[in-house]
Protein backbone atom coordinates (compact mmCIF):
# COMPACT_ATOMS: atom_id res chain seq x y z
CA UNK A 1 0.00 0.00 0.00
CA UNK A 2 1.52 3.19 -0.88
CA UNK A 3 -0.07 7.06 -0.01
CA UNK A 4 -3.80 6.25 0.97
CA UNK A 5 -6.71 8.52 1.04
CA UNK A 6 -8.27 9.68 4.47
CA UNK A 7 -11.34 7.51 3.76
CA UNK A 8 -8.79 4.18 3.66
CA UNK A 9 -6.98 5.27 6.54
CA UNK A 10 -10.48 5.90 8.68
CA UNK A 11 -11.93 3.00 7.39
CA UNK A 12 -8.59 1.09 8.40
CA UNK A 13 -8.76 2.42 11.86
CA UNK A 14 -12.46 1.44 12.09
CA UNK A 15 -11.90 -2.06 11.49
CA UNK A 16 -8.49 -2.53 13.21
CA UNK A 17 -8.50 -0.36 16.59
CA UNK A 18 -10.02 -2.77 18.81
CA UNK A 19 -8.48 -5.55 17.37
CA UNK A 20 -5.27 -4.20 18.23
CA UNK A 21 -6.25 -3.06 21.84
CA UNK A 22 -7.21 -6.17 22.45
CA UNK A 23 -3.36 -7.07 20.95
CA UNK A 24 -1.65 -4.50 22.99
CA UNK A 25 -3.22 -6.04 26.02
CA UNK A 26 -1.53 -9.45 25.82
CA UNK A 27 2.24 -6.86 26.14
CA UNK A 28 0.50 -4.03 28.51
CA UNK A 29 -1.83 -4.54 31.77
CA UNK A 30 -3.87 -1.49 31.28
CA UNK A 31 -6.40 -0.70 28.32
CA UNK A 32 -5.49 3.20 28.71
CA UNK A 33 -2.22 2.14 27.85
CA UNK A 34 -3.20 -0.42 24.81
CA UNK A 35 -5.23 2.23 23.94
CA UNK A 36 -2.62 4.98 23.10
CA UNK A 37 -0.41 2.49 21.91
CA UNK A 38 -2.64 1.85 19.39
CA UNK A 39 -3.27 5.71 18.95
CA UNK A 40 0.40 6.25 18.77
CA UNK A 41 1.00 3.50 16.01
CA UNK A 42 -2.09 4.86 14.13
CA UNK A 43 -0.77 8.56 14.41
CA UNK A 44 2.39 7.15 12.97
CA UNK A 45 1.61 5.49 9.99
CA UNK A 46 -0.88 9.06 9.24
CA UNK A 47 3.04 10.70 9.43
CA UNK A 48 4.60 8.08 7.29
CA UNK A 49 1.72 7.55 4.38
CA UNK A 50 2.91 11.04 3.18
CA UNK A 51 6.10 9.73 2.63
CA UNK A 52 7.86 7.51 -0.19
CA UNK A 53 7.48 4.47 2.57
CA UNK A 54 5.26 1.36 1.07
CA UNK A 55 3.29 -1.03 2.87
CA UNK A 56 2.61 -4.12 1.36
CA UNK A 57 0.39 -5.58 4.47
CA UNK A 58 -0.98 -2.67 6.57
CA UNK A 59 -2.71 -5.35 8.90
CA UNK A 60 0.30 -7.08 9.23
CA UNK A 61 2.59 -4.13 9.35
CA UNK A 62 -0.01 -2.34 11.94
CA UNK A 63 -0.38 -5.43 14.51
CA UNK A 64 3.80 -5.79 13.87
CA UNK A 65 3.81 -2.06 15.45
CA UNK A 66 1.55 -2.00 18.11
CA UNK A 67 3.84 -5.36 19.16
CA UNK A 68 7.27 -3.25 19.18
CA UNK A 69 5.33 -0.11 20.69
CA UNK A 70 4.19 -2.25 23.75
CA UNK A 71 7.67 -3.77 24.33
CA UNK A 72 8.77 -0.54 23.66
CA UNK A 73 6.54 1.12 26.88
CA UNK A 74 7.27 -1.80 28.93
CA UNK A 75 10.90 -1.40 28.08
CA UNK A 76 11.08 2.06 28.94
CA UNK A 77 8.73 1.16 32.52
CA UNK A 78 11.44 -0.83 33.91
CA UNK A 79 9.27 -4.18 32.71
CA UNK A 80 11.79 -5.64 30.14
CA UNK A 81 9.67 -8.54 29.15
CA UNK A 82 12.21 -11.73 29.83
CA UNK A 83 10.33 -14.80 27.92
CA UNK A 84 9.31 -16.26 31.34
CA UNK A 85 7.24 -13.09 31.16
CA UNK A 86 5.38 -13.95 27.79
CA UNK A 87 5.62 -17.47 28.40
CA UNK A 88 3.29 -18.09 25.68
CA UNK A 89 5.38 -16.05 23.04
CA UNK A 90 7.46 -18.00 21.07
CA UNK A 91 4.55 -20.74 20.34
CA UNK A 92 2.47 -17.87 19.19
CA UNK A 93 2.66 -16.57 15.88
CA UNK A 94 2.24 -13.02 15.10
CA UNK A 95 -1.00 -14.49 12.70
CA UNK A 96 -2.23 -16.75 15.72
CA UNK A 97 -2.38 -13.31 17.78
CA UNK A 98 -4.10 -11.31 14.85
CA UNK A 99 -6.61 -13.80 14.66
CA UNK A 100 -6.89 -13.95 18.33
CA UNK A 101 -7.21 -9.87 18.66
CA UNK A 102 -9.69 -9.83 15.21
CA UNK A 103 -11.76 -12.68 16.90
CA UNK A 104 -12.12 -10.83 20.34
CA UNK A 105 -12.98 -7.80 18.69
CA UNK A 106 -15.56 -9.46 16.70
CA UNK A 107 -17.12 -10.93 19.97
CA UNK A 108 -16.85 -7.72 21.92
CA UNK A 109 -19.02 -6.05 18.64
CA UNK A 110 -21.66 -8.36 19.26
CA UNK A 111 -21.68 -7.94 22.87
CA UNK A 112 -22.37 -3.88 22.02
CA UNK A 113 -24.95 -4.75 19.87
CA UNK A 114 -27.10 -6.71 22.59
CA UNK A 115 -30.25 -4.37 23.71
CA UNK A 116 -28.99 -2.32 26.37
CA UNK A 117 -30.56 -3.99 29.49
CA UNK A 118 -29.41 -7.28 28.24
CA UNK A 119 -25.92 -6.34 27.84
CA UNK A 120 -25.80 -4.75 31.25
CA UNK A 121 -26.60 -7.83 33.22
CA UNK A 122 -24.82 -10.27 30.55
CA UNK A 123 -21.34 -8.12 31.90
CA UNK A 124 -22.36 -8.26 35.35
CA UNK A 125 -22.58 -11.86 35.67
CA UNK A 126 -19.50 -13.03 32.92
CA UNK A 127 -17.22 -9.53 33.15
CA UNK A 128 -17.81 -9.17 36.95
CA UNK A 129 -18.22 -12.13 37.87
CA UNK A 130 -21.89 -12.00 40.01
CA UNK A 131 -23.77 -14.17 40.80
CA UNK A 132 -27.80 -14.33 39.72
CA UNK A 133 -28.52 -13.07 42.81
CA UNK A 134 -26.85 -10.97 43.12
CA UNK A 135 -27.31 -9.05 39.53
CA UNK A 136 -31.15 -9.41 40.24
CA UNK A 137 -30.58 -7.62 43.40
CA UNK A 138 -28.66 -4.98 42.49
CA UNK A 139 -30.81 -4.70 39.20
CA UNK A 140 -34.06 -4.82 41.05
CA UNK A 141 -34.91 -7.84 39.01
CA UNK A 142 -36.20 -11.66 39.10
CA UNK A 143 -33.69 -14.37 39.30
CA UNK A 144 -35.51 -15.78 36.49
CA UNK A 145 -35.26 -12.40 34.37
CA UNK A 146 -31.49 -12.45 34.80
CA UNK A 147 -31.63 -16.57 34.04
CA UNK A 148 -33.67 -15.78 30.66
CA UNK A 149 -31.36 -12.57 29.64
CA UNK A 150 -28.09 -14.50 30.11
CA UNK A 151 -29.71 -17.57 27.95
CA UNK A 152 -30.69 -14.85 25.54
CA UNK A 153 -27.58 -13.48 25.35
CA UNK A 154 -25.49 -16.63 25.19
CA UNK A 155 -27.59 -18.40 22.52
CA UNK A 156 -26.61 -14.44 20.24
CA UNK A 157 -23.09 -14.79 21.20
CA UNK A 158 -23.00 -18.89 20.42
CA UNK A 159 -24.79 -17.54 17.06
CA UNK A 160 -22.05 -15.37 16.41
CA UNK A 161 -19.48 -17.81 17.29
CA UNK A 162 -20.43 -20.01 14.68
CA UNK A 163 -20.51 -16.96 11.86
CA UNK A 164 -17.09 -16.04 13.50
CA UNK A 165 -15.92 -19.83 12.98
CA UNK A 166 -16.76 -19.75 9.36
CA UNK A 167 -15.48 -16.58 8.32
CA UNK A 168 -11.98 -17.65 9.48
CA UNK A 169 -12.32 -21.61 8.65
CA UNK A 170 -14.52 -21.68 6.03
């Protein structure tokens, strides 16, 4: 890929940021900090594209970056990461990751696209680990309301799991 217009490079951003959040998480502990290293490698390849510099694979060249950027911050935090660290790195490929980040961020998407209340107590009970009870409580609902939303929500996201599964696998 050579100079692109604005519309590739927001469209690019679109699709990839979360991805790559969820990328920079597996190098950084905090999502402020995944966060601007993905805002960092995006405002660097905006500075580049004007420049004579071609990129043949932006996804691969982008999820490459936000890699080197998160060593990078760790490096400079005193947290050199040692491979007992990341002792999953060297049997994961950059690709493995990618598809790992892309499927998250497909799974998160439909997780924002439940109906509002639905969401809500689907993230207190798997993100935040409550119980029934205690959602329904604090929700000033019926066991059996939070019982039936979960199920709800599951059977989208096992939906969704399955589109996921073929897009990738075919």
């Amino acid at each position: 890929m050579g100079a692109f217009t604005t519309e590739e490079f927001e469209r690019s951003f679109k699709e990839l940021y979360r991805p790559l959040c969820l990328f920079a998480l597996r190098f950084v502990s905090q999502a402020d900090d995944a966060e601007d290293v993905v805002q960092q490698t995006f405002a660097d390849l905006w500075d580049k594209h004007t420049g004579m510099n071609r990129i043949l694979n932006l996804k691969a060249y982008l999820f490459r970056s936000v890699r080197n950027r998160s060593l990078s911050v760790l490096a400079k935090a005193g947290e050199i990461p040692l491979e007992d660290a990341f002792p999953d790195a060297e049997d994961r490929s950059l690709e493995e990751s990618m598809y790992d980040a892309e499927r998250n961020a497909r799974l998160w998407n439909e997780i924002d696209r439940l109906p509002p209340g639905r969401k809500k107590i689907f993230l207190l009970s798997k993100r935040d680990g409550l119980t029934y009870r205690e959602i329904a409580d604090e929700l000033n609902l019926s066991v059996k309301t939070v019982e039936s939303q979960i199920g709800k929500a599951l059977k989208t996201l096992r939906e969704t799991a399955v589109r996921i599964y073929t897009f990738f696998f075919g």
